[in-house]
C-alpha atoms as a PDB file:
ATOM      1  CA  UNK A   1     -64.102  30.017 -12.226  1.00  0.00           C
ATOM      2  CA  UNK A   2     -63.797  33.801 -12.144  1.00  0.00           C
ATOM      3  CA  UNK A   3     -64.606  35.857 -14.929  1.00  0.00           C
ATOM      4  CA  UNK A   4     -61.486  37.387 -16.151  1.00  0.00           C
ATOM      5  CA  UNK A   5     -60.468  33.440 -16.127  1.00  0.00           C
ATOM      6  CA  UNK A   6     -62.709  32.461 -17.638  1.00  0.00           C
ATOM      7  CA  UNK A   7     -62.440  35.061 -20.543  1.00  0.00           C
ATOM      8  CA  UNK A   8     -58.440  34.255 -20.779  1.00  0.00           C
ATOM      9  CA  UNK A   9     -59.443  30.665 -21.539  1.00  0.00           C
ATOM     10  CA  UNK A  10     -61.877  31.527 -24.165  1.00  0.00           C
ATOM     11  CA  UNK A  11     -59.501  33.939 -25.835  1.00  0.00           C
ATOM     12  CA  UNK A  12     -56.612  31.419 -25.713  1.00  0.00           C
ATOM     13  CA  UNK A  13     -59.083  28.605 -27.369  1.00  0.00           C
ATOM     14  CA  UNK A  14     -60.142  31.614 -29.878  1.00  0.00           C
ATOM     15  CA  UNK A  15     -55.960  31.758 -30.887  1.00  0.00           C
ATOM     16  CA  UNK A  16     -55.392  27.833 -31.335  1.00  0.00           C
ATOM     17  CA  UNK A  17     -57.950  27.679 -33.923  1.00  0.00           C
ATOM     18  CA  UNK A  18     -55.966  31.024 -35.208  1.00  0.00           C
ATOM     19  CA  UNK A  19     -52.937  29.016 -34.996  1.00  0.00           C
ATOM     20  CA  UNK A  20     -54.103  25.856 -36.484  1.00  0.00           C
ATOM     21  CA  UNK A  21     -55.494  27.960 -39.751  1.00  0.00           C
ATOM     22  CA  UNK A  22     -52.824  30.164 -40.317  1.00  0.00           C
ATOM     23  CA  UNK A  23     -50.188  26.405 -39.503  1.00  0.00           C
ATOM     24  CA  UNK A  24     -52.004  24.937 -42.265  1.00  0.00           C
ATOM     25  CA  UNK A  25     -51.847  27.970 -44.899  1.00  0.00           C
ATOM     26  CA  UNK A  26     -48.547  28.638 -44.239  1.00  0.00           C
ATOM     27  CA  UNK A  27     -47.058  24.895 -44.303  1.00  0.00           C
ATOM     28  CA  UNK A  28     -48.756  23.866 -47.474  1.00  0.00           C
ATOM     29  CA  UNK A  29     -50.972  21.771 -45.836  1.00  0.00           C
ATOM     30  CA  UNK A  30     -53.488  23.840 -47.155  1.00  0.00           C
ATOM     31  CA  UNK A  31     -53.661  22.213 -50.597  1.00  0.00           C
ATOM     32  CA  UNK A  32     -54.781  19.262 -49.744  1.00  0.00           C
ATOM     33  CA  UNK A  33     -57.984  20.786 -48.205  1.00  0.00           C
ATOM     34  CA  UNK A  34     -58.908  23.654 -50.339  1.00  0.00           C
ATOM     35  CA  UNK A  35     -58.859  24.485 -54.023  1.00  0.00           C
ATOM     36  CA  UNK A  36     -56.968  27.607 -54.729  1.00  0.00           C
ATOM     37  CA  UNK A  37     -59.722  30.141 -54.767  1.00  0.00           C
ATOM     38  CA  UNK A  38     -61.002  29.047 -51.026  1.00  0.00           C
ATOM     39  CA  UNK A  39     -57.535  29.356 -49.793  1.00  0.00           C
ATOM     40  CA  UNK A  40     -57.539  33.400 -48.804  1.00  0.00           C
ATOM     41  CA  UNK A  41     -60.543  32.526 -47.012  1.00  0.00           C
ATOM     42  CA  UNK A  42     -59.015  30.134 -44.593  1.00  0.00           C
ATOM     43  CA  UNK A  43     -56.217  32.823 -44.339  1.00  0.00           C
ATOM     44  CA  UNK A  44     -58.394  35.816 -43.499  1.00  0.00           C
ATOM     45  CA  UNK A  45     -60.236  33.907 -41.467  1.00  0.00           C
ATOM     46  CA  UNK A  46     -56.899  32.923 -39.356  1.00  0.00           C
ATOM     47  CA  UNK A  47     -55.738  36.246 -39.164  1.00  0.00           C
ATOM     48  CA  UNK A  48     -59.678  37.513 -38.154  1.00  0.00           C
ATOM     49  CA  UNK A  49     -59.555  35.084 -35.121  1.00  0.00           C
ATOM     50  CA  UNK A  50     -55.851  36.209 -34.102  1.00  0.00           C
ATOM     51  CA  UNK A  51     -57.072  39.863 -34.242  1.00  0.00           C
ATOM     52  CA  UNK A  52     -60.051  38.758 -31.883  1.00  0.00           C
ATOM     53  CA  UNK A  53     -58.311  36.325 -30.030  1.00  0.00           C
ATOM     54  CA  UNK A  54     -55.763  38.790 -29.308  1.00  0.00           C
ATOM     55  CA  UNK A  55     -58.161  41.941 -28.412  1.00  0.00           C
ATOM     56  CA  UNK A  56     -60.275  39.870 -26.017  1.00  0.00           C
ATOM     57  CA  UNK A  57     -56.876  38.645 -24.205  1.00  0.00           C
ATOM     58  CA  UNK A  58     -55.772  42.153 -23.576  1.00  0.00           C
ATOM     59  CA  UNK A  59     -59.287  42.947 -22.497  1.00  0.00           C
ATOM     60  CA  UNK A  60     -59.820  40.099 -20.090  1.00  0.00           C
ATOM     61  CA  UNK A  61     -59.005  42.393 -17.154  1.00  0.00           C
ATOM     62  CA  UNK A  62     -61.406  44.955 -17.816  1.00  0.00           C
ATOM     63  CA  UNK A  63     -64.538  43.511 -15.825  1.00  0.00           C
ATOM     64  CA  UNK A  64     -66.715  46.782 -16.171  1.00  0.00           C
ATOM     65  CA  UNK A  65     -70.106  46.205 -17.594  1.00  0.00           C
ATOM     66  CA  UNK A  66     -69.174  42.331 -17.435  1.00  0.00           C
ATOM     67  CA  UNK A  67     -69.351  41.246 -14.483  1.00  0.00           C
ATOM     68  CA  UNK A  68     -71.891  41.619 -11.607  1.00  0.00           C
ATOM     69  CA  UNK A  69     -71.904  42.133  -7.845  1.00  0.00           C
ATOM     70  CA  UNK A  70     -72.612  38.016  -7.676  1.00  0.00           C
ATOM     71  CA  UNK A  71     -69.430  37.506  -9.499  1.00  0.00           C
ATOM     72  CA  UNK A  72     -71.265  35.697 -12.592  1.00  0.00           C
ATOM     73  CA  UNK A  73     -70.292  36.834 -16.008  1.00  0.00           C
ATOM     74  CA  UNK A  74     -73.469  37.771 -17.829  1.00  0.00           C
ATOM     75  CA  UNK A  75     -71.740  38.806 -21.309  1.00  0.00           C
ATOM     76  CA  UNK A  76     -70.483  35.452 -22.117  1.00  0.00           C
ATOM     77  CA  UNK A  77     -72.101  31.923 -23.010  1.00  0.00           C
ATOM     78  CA  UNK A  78     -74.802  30.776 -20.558  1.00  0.00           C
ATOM     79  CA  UNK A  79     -73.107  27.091 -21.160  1.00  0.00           C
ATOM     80  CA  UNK A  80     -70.143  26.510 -18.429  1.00  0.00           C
ATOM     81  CA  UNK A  81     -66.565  27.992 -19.509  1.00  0.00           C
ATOM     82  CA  UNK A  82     -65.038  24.180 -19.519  1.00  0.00           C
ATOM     83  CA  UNK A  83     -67.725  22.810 -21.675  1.00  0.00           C
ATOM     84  CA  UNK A  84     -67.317  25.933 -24.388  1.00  0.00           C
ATOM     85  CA  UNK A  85     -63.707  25.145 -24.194  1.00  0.00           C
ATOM     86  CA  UNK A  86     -64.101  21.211 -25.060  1.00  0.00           C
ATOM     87  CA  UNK A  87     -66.671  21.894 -27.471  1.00  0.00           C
ATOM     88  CA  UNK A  88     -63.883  24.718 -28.944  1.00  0.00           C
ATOM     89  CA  UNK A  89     -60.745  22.098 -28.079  1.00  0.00           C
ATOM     90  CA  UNK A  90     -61.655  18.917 -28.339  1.00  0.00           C
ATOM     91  CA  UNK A  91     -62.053  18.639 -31.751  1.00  0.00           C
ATOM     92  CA  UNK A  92     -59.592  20.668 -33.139  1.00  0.00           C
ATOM     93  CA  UNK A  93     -57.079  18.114 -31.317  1.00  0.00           C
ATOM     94  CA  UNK A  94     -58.614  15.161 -31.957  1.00  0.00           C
ATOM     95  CA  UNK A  95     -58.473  16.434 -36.209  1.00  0.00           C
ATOM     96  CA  UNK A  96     -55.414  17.297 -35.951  1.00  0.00           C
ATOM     97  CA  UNK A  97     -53.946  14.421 -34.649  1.00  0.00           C
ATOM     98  CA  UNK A  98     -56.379  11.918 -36.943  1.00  0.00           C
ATOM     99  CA  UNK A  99     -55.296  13.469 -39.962  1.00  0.00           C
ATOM    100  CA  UNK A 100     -53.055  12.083 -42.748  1.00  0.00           C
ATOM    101  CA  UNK A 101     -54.309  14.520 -45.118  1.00  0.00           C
ATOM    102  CA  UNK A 102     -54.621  11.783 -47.375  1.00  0.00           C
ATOM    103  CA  UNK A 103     -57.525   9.260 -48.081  1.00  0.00           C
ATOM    104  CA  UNK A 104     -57.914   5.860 -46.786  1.00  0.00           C
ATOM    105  CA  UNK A 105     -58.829   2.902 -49.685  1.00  0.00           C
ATOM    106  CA  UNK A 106     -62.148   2.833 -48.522  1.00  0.00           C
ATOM    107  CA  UNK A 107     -62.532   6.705 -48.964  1.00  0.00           C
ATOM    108  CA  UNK A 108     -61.337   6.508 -52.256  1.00  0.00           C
ATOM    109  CA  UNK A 109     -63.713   3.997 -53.332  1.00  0.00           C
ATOM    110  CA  UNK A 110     -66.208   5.544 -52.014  1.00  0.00           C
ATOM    111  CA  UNK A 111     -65.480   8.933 -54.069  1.00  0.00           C
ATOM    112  CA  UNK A 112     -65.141   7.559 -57.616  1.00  0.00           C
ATOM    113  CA  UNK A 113     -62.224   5.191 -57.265  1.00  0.00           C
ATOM    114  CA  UNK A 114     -63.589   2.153 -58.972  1.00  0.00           C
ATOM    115  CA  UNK A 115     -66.806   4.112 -60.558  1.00  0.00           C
ATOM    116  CA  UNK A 116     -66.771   3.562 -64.993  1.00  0.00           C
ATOM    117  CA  UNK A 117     -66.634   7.491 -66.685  1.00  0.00           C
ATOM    118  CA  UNK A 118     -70.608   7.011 -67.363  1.00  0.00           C
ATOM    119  CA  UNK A 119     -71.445   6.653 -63.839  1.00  0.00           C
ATOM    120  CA  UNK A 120     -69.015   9.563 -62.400  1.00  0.00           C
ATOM    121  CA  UNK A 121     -70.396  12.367 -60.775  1.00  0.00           C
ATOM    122  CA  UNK A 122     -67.678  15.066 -62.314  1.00  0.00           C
ATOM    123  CA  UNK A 123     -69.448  17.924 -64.079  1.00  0.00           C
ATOM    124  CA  UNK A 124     -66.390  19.720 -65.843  1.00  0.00           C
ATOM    125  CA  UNK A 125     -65.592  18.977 -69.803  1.00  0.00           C
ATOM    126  CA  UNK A 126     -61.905  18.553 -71.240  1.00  0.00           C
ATOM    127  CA  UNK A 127     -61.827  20.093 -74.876  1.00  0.00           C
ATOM    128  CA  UNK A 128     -59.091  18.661 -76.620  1.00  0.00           C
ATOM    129  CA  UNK A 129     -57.662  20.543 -79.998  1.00  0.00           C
ATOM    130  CA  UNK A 130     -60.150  18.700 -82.951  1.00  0.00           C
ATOM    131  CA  UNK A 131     -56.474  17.132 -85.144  1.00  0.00           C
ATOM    132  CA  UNK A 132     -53.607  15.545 -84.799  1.00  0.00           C
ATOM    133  CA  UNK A 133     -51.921  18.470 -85.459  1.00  0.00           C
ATOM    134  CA  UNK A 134     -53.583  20.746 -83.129  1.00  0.00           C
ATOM    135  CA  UNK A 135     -52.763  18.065 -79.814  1.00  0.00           C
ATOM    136  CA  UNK A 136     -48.786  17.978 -81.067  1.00  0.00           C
ATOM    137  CA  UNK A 137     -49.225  21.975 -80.964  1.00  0.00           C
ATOM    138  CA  UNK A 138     -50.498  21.798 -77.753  1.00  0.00           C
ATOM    139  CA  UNK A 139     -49.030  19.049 -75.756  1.00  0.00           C
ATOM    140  CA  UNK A 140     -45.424  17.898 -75.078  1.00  0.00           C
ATOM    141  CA  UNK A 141     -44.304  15.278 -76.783  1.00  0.00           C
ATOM    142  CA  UNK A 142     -41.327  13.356 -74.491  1.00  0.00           C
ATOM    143  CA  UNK A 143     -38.248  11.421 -75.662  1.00  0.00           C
ATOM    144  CA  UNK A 144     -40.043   8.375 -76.415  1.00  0.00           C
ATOM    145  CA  UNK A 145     -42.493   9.781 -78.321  1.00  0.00           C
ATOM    146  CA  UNK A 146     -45.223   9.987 -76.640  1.00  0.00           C
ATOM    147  CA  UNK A 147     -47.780  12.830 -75.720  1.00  0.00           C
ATOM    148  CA  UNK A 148     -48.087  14.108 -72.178  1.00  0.00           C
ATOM    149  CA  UNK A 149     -51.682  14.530 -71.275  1.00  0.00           C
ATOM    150  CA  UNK A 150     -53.318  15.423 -67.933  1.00  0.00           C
ATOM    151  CA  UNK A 151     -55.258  12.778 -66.595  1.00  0.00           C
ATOM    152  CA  UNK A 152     -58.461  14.276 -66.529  1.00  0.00           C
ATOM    153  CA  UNK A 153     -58.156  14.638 -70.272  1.00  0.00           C
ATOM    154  CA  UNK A 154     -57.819  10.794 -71.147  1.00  0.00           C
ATOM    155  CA  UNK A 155     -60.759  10.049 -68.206  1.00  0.00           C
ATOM    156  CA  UNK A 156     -63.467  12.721 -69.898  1.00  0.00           C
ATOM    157  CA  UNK A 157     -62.137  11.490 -73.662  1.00  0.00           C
ATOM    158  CA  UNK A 158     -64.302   8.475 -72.787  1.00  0.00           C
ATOM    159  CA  UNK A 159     -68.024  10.910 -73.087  1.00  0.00           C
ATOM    160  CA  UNK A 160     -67.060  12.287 -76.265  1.00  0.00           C
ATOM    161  CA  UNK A 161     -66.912  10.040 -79.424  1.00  0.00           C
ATOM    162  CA  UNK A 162     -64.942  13.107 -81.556  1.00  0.00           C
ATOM    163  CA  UNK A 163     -62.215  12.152 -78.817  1.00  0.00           C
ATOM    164  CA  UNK A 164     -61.910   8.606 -79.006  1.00  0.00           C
ATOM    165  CA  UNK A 165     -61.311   8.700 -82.388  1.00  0.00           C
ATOM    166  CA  UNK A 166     -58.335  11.327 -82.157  1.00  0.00           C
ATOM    167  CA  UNK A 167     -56.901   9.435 -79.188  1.00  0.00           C
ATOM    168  CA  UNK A 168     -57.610   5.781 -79.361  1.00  0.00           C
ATOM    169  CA  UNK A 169     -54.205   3.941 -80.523  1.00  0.00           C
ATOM    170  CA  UNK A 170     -52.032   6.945 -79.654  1.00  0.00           C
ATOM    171  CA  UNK A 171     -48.606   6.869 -77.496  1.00  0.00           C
ATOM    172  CA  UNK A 172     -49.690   8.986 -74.578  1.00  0.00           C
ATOM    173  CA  UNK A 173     -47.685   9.557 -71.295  1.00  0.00           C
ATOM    174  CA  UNK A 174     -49.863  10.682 -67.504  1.00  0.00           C
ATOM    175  CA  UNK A 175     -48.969  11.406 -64.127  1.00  0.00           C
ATOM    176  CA  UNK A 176     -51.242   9.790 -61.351  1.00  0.00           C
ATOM    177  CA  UNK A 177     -51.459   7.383 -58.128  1.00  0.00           C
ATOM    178  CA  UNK A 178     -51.218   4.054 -58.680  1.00  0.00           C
ATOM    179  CA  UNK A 179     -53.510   1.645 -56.805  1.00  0.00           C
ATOM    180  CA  UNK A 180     -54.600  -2.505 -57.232  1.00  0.00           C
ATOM    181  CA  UNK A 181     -57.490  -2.975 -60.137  1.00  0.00           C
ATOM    182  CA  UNK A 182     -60.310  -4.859 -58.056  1.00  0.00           C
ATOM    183  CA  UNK A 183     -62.478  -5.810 -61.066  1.00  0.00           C
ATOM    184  CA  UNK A 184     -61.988  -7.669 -64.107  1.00  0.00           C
ATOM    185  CA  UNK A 185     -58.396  -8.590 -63.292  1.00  0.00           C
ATOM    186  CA  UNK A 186     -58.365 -12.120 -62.816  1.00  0.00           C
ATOM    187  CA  UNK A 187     -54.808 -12.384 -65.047  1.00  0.00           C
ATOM    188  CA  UNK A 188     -53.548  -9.567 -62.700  1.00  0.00           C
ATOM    189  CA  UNK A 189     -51.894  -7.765 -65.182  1.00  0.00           C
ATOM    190  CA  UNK A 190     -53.754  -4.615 -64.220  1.00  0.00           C
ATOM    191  CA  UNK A 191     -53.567  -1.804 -61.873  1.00  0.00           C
ATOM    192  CA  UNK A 192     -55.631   1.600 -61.519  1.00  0.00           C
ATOM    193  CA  UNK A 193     -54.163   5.133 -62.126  1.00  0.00           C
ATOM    194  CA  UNK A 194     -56.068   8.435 -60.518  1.00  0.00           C
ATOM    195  CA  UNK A 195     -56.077  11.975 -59.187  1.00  0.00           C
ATOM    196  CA  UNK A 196     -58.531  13.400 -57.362  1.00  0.00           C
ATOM    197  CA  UNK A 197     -60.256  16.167 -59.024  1.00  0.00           C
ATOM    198  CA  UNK A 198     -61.242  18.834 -56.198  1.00  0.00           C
ATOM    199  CA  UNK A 199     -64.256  21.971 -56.796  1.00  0.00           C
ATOM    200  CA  UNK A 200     -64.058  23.475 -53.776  1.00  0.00           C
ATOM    201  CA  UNK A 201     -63.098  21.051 -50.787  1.00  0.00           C
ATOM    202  CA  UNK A 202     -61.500  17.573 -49.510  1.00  0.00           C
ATOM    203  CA  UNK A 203     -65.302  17.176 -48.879  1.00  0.00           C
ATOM    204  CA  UNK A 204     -66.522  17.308 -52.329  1.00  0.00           C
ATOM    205  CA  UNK A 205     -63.674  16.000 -54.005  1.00  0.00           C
ATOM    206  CA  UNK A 206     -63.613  12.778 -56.928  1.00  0.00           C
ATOM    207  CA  UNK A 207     -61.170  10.276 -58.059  1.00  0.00           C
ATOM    208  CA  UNK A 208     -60.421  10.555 -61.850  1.00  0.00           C
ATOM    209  CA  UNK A 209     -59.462   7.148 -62.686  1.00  0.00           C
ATOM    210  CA  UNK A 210     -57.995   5.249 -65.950  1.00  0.00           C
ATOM    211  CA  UNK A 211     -56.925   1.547 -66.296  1.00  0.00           C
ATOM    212  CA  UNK A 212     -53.270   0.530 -66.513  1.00  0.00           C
ATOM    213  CA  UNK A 213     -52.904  -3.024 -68.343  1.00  0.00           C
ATOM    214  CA  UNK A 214     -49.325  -4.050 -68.435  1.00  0.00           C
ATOM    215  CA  UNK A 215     -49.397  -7.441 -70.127  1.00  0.00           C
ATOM    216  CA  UNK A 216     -47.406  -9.184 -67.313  1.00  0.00           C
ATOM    217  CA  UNK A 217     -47.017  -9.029 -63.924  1.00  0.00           C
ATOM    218  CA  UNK A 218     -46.904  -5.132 -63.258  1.00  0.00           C
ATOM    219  CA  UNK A 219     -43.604  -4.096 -61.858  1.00  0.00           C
ATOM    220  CA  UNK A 220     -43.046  -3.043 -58.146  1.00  0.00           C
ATOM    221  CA  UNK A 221     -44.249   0.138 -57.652  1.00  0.00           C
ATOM    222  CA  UNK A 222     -45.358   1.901 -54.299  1.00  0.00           C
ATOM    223  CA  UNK A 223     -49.293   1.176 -53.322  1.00  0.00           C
ATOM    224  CA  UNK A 224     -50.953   4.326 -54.085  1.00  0.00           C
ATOM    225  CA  UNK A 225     -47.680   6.247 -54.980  1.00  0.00           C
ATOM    226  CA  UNK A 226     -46.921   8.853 -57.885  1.00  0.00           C
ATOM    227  CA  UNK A 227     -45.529   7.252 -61.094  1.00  0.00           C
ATOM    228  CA  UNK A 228     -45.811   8.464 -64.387  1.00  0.00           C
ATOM    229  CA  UNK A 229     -46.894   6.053 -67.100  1.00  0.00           C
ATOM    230  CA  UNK A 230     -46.536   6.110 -71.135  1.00  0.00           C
ATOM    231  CA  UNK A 231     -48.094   3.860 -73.459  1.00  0.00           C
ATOM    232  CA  UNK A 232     -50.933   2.958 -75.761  1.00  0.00           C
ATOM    233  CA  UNK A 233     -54.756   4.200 -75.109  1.00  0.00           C
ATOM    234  CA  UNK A 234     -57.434   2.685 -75.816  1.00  0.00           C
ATOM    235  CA  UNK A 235     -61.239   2.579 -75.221  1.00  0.00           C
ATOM    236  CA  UNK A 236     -62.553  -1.200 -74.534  1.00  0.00           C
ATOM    237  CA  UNK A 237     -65.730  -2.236 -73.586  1.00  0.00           C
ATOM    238  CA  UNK A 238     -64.421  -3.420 -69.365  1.00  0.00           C
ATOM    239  CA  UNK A 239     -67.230  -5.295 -67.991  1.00  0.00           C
ATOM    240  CA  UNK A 240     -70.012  -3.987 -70.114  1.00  0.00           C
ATOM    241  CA  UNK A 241     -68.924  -0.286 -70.798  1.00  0.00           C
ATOM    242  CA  UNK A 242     -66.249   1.571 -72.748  1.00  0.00           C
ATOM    243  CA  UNK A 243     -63.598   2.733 -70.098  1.00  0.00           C
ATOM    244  CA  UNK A 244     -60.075   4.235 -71.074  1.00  0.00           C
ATOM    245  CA  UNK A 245     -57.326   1.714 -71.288  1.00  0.00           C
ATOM    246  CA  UNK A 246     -53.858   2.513 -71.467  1.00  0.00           C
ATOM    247  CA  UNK A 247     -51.164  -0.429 -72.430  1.00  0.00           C
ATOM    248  CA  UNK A 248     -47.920   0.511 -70.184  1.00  0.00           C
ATOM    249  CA  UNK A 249     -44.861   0.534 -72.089  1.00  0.00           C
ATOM    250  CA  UNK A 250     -42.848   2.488 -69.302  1.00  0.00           C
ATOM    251  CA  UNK A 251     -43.725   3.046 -65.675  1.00  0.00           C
ATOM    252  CA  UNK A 252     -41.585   4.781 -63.288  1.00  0.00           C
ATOM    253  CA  UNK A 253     -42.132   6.143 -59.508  1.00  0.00           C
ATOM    254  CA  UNK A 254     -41.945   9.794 -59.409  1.00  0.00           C
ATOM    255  CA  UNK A 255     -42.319  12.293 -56.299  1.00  0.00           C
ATOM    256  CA  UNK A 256     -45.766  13.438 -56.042  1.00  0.00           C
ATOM    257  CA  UNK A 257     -46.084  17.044 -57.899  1.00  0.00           C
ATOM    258  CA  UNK A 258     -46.517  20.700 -55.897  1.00  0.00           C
ATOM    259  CA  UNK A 259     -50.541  20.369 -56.507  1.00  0.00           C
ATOM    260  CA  UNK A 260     -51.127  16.959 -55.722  1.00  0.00           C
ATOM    261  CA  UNK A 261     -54.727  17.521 -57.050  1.00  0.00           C
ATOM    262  CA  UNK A 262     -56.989  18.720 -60.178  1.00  0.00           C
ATOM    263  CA  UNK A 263     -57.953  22.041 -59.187  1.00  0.00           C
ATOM    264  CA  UNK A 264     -61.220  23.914 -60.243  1.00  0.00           C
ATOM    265  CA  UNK A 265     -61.175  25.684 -63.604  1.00  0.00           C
END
């Protein structure tokens, strides 16, 4: 392979990984992957390959300095042009066509899924206002009377005794993915509710997860689809330890909202 080839290939492989970061920036994909402070990176970073990408593809001609009279190319890699291009191509493709930018069961259960609050790995606090007063203040209440809460608020209320108190036996609605409850659901009345709580990365993300008990027979709702949920909470002792239990009195499908995950504070 001649040198000025051989440079038009590498530049080329430079741009598809330009491509592929600036694709998943500007199609949203991005939020999935990144919290929001991480996300310029993976934009200047796009636009810092394009630039050299780019340059190195207009330059590919000029062989001066480059090349020698044995027509080998002693500026670039001493590893053959087709294996820097696999090890450049390969798995960019193979990535992009793998991913669902979404997490299998396994991967779930695996990040926190089916974990009790004690055991969790998250390292954040949720202060809720001290009174009754102070959470009407600061949350909305809906039609039905109920409090909307994040998630992550209800999960954490678990560590803190203060917070129990103030929320155990009060009509709170959530937003979350609904999933099957695997333990200590032998009436299978009970289903799972989470959202991934994300620092930095997909990589080092957790699943925030509370306990749905519906009484009955929960109603069909899409496997690991958004629903919001209102009803009772509570904070039982599940299979040895105090986990946060909320009684449905309404569940409803809902379309998944613009940041699908808890971002870092």
């Amino acid at each position: 392979m001649s040198p000025k080839l051989s440079r038009i290939l590498l530049s080329l492989a430079v741009l598809s990984w330009s491509v592929t970061l600036l694709y998943f920036h500007t199609s949203g994909r991005i939020t999935r992957y990144l919290a929001p402070d991480f996300r310029l990176i993976c934009l200047i970073g796009g636009l810092g390959l394009a630039v050299l990408g780019i340059f190195n593809l207009v330059m590919a001609g000029d062989q001066d300095g480059h090349a020698c009279e044995d027509g080998h190319d002693h500026g670039s890699s001493d590893l053959p042009t087709t294996v820097v291009l696999l090890l450049m191509l390969v798995p960019l493709g193979l990535s992009l066509a793998w991913s669902k930018d979404a997490y299998s069961s396994g991967a779930l259960a695996r990040k926190g899924l089916y974990e009790t609050p004690s055991r969790s790995q998250i390292t954040t606090t949720a202060a809720l206002p001290i009174t009754r007063e102070d959470l009407e203040k600061s949350h909305r209440k809906t039609a039905d009377g109920s409090l909307e809460f994040d998630l992550i608020e209800l999960f954490l209320a678990t560590g803190d005794r203060d917070q129990q108190r103030l929320l155990d036996g009060m009509k709170v609605a959530t937003l979350g993915r609904i999933v099957d409850e695997r333990d200590h659901n032998a009436a299978g009345t009970r289903k799972r509710l989470y959202r991934l709580f994300m620092t930095c990365c997909a990589a080092d993300s957790r699943a925030i997860p509370i306990i749905l008990e519906f009484g009955k027979t929960p109603p069909p709702l899409p496997d690991n689809g958004w629903v919001r949920v209102s009803g009772t909470l509570g904070f039982p002792i599940v299979g040895g330890v105090m986990q946060p239990v909320l009684t449905v009195d309404q569940a409803s499908a809902v379309t998944a909202p613009a940041e699908e995950s808890f971002q870092r504070r």
